[in-house]
C-alpha atoms as a PDB file:
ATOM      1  CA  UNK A   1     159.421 130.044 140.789  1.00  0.00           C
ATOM      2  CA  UNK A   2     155.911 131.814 141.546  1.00  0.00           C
ATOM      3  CA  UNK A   3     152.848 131.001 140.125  1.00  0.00           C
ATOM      4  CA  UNK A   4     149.462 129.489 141.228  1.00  0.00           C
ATOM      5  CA  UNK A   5     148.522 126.163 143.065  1.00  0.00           C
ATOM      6  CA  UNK A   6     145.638 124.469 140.936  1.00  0.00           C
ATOM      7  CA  UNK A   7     143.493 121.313 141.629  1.00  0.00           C
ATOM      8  CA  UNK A   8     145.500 118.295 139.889  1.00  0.00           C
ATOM      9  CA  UNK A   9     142.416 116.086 139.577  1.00  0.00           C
ATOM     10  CA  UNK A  10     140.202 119.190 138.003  1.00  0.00           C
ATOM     11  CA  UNK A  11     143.303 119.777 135.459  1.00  0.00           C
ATOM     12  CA  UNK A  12     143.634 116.340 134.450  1.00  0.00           C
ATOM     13  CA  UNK A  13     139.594 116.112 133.299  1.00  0.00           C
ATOM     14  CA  UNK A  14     140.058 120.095 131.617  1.00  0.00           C
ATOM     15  CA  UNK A  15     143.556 121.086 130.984  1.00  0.00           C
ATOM     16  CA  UNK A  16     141.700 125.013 130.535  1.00  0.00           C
ATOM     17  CA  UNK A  17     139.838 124.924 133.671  1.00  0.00           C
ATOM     18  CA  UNK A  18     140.968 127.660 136.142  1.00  0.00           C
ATOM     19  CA  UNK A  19     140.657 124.605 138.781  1.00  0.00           C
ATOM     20  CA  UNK A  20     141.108 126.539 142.161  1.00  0.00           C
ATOM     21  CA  UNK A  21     141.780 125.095 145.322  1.00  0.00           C
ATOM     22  CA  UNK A  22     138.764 123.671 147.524  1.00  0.00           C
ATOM     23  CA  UNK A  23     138.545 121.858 150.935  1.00  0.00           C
ATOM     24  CA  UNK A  24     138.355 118.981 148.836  1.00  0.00           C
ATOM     25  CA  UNK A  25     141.869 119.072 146.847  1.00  0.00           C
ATOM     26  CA  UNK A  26     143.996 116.370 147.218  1.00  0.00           C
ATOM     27  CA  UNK A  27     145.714 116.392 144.442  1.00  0.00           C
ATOM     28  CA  UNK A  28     147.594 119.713 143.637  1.00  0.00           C
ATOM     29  CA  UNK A  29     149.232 121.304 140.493  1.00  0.00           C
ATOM     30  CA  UNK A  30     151.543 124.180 140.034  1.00  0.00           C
ATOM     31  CA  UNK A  31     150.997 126.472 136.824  1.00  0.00           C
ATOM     32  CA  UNK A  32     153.373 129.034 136.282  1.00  0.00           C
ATOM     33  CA  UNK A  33     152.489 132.832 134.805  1.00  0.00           C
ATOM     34  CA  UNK A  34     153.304 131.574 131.064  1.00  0.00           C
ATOM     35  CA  UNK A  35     150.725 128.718 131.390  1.00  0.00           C
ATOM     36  CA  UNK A  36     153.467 125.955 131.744  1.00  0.00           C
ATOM     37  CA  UNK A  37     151.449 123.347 134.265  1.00  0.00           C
ATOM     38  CA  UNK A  38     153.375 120.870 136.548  1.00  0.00           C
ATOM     39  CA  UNK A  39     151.706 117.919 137.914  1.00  0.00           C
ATOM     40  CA  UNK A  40     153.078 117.279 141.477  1.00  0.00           C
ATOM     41  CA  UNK A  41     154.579 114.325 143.359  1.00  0.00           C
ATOM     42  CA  UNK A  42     153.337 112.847 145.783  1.00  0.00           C
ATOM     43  CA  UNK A  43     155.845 114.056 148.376  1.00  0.00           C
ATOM     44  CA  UNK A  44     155.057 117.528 146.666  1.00  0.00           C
ATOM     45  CA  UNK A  45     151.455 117.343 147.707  1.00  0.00           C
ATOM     46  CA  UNK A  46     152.111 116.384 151.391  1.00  0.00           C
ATOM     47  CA  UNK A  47     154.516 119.689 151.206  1.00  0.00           C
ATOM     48  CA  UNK A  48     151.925 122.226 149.651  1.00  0.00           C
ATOM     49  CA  UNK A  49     149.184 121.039 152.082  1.00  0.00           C
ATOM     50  CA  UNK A  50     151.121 120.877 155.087  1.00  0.00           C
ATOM     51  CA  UNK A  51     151.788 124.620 153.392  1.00  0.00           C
ATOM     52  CA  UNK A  52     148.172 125.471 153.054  1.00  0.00           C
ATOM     53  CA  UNK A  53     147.322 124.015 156.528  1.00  0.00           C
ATOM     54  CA  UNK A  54     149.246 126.460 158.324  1.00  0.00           C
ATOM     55  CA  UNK A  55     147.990 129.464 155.759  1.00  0.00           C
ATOM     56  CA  UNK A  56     145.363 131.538 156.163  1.00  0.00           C
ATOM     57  CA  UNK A  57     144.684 131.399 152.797  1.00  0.00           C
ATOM     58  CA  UNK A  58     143.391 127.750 151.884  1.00  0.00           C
ATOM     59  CA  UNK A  59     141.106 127.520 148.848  1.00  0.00           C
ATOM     60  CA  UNK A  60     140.805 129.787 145.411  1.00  0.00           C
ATOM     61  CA  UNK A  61     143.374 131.349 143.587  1.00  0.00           C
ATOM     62  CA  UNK A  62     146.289 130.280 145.778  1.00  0.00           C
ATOM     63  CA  UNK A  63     149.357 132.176 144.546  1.00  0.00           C
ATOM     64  CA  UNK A  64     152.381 130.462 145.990  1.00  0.00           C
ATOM     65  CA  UNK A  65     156.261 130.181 145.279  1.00  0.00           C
ATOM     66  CA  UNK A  66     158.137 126.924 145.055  1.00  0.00           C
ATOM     67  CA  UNK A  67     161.953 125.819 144.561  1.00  0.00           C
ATOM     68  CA  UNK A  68     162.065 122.206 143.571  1.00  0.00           C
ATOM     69  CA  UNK A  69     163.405 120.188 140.258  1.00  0.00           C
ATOM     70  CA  UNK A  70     161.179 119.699 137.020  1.00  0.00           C
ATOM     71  CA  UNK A  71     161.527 115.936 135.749  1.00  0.00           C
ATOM     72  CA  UNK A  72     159.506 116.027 132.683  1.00  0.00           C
ATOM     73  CA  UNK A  73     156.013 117.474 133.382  1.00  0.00           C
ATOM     74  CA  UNK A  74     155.888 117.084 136.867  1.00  0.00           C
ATOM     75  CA  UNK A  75     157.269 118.854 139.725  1.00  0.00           C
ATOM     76  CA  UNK A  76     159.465 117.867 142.940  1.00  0.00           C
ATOM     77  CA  UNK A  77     158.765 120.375 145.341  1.00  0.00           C
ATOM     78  CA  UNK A  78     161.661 121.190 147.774  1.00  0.00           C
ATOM     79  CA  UNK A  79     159.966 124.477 149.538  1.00  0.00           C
ATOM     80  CA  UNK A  80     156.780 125.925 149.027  1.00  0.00           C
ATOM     81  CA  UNK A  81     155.636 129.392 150.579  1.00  0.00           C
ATOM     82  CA  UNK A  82     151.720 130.238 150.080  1.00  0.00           C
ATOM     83  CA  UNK A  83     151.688 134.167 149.298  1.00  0.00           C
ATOM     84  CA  UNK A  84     149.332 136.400 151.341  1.00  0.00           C
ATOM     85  CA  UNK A  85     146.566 137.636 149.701  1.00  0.00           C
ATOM     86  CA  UNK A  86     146.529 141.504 149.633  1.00  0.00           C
END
């Protein structure tokens, strides 16, 4: 699925925050183009910053696309691939 990567910790204090990445995320969320937000596990977030790491793009408006499996509200991340920015 594609959609953006948003700052978990931001998200958890203001669920309508835009909450874009910064050098200080550790904590990441995935929110899909109908608004539908996924927290992230914690093997998740070692995925999507070894991800951003190795991107060019690594804070803001990080538009991304995932494969994984949704338990409940949170999301198990299986691949992640950080979209260029145009």
């Amino acid at each position: 699925m594609s959609g953006i990567l948003v700052d978990a910790d931001c998200k958890t204090g203001n669920a309508a925050e835009k909450c874009e990445i910064t050098n200080a995320t550790k904590n990441f969320g995935f929110q899909v183009g109908d608004g539908k937000y996924f927290k992230l596990d914690a093997g998740s977030n070692a995925k999507v910053l070894t991800a951003l790491q190795a991107s060019e793009t690594k804070t803001g408006a990080i538009r991304a696309a995932v494969s994984g499996t949704v338990e409940g509200d949170t999301l198990k991340v299986n691949t992640v691939e950080i979209e260029r920015r145009r």
